[in-house]
N, C-alpha and C. Protein backbone atom coordinates (compact mmCIF):
# COMPACT_ATOMS: atom_id res chain seq x y z
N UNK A 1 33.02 49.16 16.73
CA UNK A 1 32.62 48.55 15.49
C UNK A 1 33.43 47.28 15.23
N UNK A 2 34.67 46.93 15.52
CA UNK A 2 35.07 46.15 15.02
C UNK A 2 34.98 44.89 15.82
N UNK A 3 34.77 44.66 17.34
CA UNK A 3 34.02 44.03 18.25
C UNK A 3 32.45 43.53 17.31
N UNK A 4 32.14 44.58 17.07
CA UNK A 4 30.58 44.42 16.57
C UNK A 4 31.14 43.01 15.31
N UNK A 5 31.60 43.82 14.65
CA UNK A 5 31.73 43.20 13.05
C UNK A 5 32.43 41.82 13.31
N UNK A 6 33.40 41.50 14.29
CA UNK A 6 34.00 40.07 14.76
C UNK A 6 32.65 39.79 15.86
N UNK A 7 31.78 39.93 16.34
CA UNK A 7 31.13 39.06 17.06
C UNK A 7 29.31 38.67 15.68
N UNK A 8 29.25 39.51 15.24
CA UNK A 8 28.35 39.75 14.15
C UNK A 8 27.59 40.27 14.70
N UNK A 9 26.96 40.19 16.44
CA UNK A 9 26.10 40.67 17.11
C UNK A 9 26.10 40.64 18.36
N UNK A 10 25.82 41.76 19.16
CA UNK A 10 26.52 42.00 20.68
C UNK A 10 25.75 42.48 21.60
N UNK A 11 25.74 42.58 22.52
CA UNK A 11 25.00 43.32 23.85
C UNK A 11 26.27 44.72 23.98
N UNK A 12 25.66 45.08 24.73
CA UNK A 12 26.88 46.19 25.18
C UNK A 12 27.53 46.28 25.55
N UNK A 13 27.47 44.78 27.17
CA UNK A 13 27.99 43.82 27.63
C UNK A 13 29.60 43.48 27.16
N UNK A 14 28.97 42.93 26.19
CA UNK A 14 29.57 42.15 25.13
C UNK A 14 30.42 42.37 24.93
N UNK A 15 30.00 43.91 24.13
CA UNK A 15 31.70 44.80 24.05
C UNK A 15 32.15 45.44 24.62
N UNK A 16 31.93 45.90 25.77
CA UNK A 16 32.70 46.01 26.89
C UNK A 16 33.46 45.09 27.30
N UNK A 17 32.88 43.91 27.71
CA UNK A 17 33.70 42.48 28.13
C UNK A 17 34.60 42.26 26.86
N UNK A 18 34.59 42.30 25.66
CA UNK A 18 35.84 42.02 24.63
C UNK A 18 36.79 43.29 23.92
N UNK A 19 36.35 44.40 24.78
CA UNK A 19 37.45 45.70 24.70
C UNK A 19 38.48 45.66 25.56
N UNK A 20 39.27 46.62 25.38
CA UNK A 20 40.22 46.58 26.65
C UNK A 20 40.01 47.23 27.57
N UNK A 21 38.53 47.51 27.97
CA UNK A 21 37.91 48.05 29.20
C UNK A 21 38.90 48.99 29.78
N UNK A 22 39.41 50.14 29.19
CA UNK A 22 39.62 51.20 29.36
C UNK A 22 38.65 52.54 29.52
N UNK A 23 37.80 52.27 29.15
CA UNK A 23 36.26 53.00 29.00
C UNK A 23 35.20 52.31 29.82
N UNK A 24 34.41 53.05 30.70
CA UNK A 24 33.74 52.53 31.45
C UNK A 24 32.23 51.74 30.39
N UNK A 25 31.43 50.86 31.03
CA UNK A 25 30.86 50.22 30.79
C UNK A 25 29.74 51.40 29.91
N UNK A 26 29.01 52.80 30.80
CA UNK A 26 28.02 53.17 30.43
C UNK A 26 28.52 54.08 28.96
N UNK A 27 30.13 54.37 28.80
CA UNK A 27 30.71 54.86 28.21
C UNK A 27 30.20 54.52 26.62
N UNK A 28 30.83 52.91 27.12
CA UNK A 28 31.10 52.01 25.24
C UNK A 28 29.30 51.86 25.01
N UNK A 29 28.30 52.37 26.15
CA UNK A 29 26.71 51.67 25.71
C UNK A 29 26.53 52.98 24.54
N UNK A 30 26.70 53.83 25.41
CA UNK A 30 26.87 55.37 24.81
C UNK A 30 26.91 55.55 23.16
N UNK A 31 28.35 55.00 23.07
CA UNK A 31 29.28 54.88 21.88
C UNK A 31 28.59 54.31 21.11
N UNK A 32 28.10 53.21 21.83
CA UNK A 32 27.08 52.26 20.34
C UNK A 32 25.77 52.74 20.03
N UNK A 33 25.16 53.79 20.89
CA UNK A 33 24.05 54.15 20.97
C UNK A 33 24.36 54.77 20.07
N UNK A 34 25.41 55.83 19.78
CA UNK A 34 25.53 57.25 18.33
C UNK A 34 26.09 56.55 17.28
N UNK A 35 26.73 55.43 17.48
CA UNK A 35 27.21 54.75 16.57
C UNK A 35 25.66 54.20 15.54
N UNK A 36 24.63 53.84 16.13
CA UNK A 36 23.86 53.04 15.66
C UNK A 36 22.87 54.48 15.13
N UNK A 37 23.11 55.38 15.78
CA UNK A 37 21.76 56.46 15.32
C UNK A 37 22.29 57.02 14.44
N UNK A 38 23.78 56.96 13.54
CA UNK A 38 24.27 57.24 12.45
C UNK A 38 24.28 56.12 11.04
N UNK A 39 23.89 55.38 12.01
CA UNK A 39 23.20 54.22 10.48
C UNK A 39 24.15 52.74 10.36
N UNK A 40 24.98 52.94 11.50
CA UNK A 40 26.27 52.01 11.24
C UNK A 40 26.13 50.65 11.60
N UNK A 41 25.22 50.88 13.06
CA UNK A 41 24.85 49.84 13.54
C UNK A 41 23.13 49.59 13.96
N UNK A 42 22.34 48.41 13.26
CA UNK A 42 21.19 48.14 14.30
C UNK A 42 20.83 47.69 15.57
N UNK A 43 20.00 47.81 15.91
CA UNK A 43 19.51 47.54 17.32
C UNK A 43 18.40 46.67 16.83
N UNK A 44 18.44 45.30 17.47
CA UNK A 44 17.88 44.48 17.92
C UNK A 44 17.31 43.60 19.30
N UNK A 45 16.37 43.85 19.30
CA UNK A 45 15.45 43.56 20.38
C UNK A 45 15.13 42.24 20.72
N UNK A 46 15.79 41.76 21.03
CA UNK A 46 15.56 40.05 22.28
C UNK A 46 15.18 40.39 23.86
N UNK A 47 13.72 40.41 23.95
CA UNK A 47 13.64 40.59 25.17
C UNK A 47 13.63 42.20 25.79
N UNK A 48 14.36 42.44 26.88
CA UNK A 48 14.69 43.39 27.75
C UNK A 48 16.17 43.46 26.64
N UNK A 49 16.95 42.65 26.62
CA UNK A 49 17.69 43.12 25.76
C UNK A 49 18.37 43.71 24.14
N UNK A 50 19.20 44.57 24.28
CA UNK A 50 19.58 45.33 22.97
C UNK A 50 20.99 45.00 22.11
N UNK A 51 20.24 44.30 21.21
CA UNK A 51 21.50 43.75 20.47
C UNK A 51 22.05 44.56 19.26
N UNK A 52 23.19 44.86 19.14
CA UNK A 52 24.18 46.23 18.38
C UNK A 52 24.27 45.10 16.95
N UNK A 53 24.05 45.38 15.92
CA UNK A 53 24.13 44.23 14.90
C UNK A 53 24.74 45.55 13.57
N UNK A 54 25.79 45.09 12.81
CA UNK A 54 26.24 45.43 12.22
C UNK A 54 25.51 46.11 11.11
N UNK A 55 25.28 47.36 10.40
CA UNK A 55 24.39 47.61 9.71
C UNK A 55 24.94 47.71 8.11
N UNK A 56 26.70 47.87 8.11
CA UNK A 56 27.61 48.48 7.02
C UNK A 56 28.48 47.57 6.91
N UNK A 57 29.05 47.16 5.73
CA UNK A 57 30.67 46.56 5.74
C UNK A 57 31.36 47.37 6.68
N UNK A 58 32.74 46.50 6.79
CA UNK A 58 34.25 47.71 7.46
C UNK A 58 34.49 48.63 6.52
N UNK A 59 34.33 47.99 4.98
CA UNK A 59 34.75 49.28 3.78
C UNK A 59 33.59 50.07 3.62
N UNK A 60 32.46 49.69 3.85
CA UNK A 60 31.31 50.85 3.67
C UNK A 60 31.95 52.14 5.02
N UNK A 61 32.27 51.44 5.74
CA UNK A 61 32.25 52.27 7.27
C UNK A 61 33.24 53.25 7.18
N UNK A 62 34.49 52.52 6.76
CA UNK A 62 35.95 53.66 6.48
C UNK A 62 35.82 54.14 5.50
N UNK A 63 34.39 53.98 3.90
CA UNK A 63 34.58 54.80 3.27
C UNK A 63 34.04 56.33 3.52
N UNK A 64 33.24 55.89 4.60
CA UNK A 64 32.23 57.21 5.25
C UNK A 64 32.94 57.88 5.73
N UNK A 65 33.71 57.35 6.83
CA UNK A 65 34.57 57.94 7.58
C UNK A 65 35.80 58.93 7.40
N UNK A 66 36.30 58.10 6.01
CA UNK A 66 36.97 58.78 5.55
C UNK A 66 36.65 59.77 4.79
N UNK A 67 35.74 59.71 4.34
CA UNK A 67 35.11 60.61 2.89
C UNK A 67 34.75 61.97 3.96
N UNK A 68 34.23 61.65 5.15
CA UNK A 68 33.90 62.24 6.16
C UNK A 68 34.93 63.74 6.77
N UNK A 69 36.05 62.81 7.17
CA UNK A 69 37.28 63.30 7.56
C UNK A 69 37.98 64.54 6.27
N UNK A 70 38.11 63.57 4.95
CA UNK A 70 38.59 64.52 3.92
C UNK A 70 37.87 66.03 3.60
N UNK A 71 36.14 66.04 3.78
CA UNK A 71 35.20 67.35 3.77
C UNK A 71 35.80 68.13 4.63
N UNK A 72 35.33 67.25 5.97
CA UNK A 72 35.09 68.28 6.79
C UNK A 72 36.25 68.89 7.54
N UNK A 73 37.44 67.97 7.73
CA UNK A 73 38.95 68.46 8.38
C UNK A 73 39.67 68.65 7.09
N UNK A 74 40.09 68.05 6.35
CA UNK A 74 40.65 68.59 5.41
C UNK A 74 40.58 69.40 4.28
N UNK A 75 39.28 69.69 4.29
CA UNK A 75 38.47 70.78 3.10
C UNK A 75 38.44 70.53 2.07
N UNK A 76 38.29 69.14 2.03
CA UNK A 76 38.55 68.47 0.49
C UNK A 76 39.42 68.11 -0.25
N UNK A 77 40.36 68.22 0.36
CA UNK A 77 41.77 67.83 -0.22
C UNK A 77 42.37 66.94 0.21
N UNK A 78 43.03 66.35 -0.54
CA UNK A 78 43.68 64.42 -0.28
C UNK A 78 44.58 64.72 -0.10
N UNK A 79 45.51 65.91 -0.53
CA UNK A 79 46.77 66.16 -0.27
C UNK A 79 47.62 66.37 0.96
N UNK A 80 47.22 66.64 2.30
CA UNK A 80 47.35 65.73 3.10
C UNK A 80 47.78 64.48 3.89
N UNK A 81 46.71 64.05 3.58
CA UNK A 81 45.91 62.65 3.61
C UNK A 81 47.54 61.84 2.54
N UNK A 82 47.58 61.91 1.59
CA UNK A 82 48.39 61.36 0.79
C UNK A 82 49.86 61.79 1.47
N UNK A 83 50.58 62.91 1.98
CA UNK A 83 51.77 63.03 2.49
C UNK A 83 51.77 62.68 3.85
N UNK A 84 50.42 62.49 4.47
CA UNK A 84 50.69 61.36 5.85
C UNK A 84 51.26 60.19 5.56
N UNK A 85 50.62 59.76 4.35
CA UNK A 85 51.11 57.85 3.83
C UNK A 85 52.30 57.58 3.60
N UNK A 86 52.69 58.55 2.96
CA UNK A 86 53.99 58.77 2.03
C UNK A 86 55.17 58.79 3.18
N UNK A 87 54.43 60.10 4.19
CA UNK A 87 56.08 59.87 5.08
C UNK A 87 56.04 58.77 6.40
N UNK A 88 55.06 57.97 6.46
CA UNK A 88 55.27 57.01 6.90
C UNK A 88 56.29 56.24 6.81
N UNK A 89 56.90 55.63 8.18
CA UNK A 89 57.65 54.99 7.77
C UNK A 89 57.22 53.17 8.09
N UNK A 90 55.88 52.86 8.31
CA UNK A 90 55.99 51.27 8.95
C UNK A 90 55.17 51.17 7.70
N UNK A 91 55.04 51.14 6.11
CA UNK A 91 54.32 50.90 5.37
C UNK A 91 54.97 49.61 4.54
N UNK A 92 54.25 48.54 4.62
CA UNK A 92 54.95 47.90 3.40
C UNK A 92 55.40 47.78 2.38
N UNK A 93 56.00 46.63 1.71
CA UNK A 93 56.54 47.30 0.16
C UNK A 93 55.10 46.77 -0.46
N UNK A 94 54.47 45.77 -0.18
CA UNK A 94 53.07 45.97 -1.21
C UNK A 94 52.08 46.85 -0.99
N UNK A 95 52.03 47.63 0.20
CA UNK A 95 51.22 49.13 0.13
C UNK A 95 51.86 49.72 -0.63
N UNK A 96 52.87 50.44 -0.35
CA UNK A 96 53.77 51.06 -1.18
C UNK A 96 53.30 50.70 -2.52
N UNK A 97 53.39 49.73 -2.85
CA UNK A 97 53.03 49.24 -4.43
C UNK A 97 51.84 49.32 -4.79
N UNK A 98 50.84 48.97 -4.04
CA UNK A 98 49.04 48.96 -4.00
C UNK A 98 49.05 50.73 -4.35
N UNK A 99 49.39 51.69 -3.50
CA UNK A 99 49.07 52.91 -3.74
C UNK A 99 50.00 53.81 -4.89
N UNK A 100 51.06 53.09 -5.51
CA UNK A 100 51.78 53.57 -6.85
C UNK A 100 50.99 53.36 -7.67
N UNK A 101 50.44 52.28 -7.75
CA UNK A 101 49.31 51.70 -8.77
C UNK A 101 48.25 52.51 -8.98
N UNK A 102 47.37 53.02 -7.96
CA UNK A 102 46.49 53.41 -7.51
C UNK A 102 46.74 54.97 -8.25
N UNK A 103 47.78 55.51 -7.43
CA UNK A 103 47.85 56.69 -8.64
C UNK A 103 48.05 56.69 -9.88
N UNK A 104 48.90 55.76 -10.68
CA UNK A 104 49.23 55.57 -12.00
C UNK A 104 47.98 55.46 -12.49
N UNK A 105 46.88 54.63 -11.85
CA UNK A 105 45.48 54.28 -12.85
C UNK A 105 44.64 55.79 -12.42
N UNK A 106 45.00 56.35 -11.72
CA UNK A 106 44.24 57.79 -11.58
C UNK A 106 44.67 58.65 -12.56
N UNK A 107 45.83 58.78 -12.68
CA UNK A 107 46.49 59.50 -13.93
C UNK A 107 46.62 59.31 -15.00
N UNK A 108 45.93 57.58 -15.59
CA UNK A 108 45.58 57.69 -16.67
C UNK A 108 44.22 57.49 -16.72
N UNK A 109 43.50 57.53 -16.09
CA UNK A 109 42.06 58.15 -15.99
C UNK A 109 42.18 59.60 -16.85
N UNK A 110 42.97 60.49 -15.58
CA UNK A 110 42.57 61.94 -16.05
C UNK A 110 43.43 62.73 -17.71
N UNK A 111 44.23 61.51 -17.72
CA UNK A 111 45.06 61.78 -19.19
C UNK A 111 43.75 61.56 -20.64
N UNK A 112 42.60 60.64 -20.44
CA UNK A 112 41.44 60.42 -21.34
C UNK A 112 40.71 61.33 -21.26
């Protein structure tokens, strides 16, 4: 996806040739093939060829993903998810600050 989203539109080719081709060629066609039959990415037709075209923002994509991850591995709970961040240690001081915030305006949400 993120090949996809920096080229705006790709062959399979494409992103194979701008990955770090650690994954074989029929591998990453694969990848974009389930990638795209989950809604993420379109397929466009030039020819004989199949062009992977972005279907979602990056934030539409990680909100799925994540929203995804929290159901179904974590059973619904952020709590978790939130003490992964926390004991991080390569986080900046304006994450750090972005996500103090973030709870403070959650908690006075649920204080109304």
């Amino acid at each position: 996806m993120q090949i996809c989203w920096r080229l705006g539109r790709a062959t399979a080719r494409q992103v194979h040739d701008a990955s770090d081709r650690t994954r074989d060629y029929r591998t990453v066609k694969t990848l974009l093939d389930r990638i795209a039959a989950k809604g993420f990415l379109r397929i466009e037709k030039l020819g004989r060829l199949s062009l992977f075209v972005p279907a979602v923002t990056r934030q539409r994509a990680l909100s799925a993903v994540i929203a995804t991850f929290v159901d179904d591995v974590l059973e619904r709970s952020v709590t978790p998810l939130y003490l992964h961040l926390a004991e991080r240690d390569d986080l900046s001081r304006e994450e750090v600050a972005f996500f103090r915030r973030q709870l403070e305006t959650e908690e006075e949400g649920n204080e109304s």
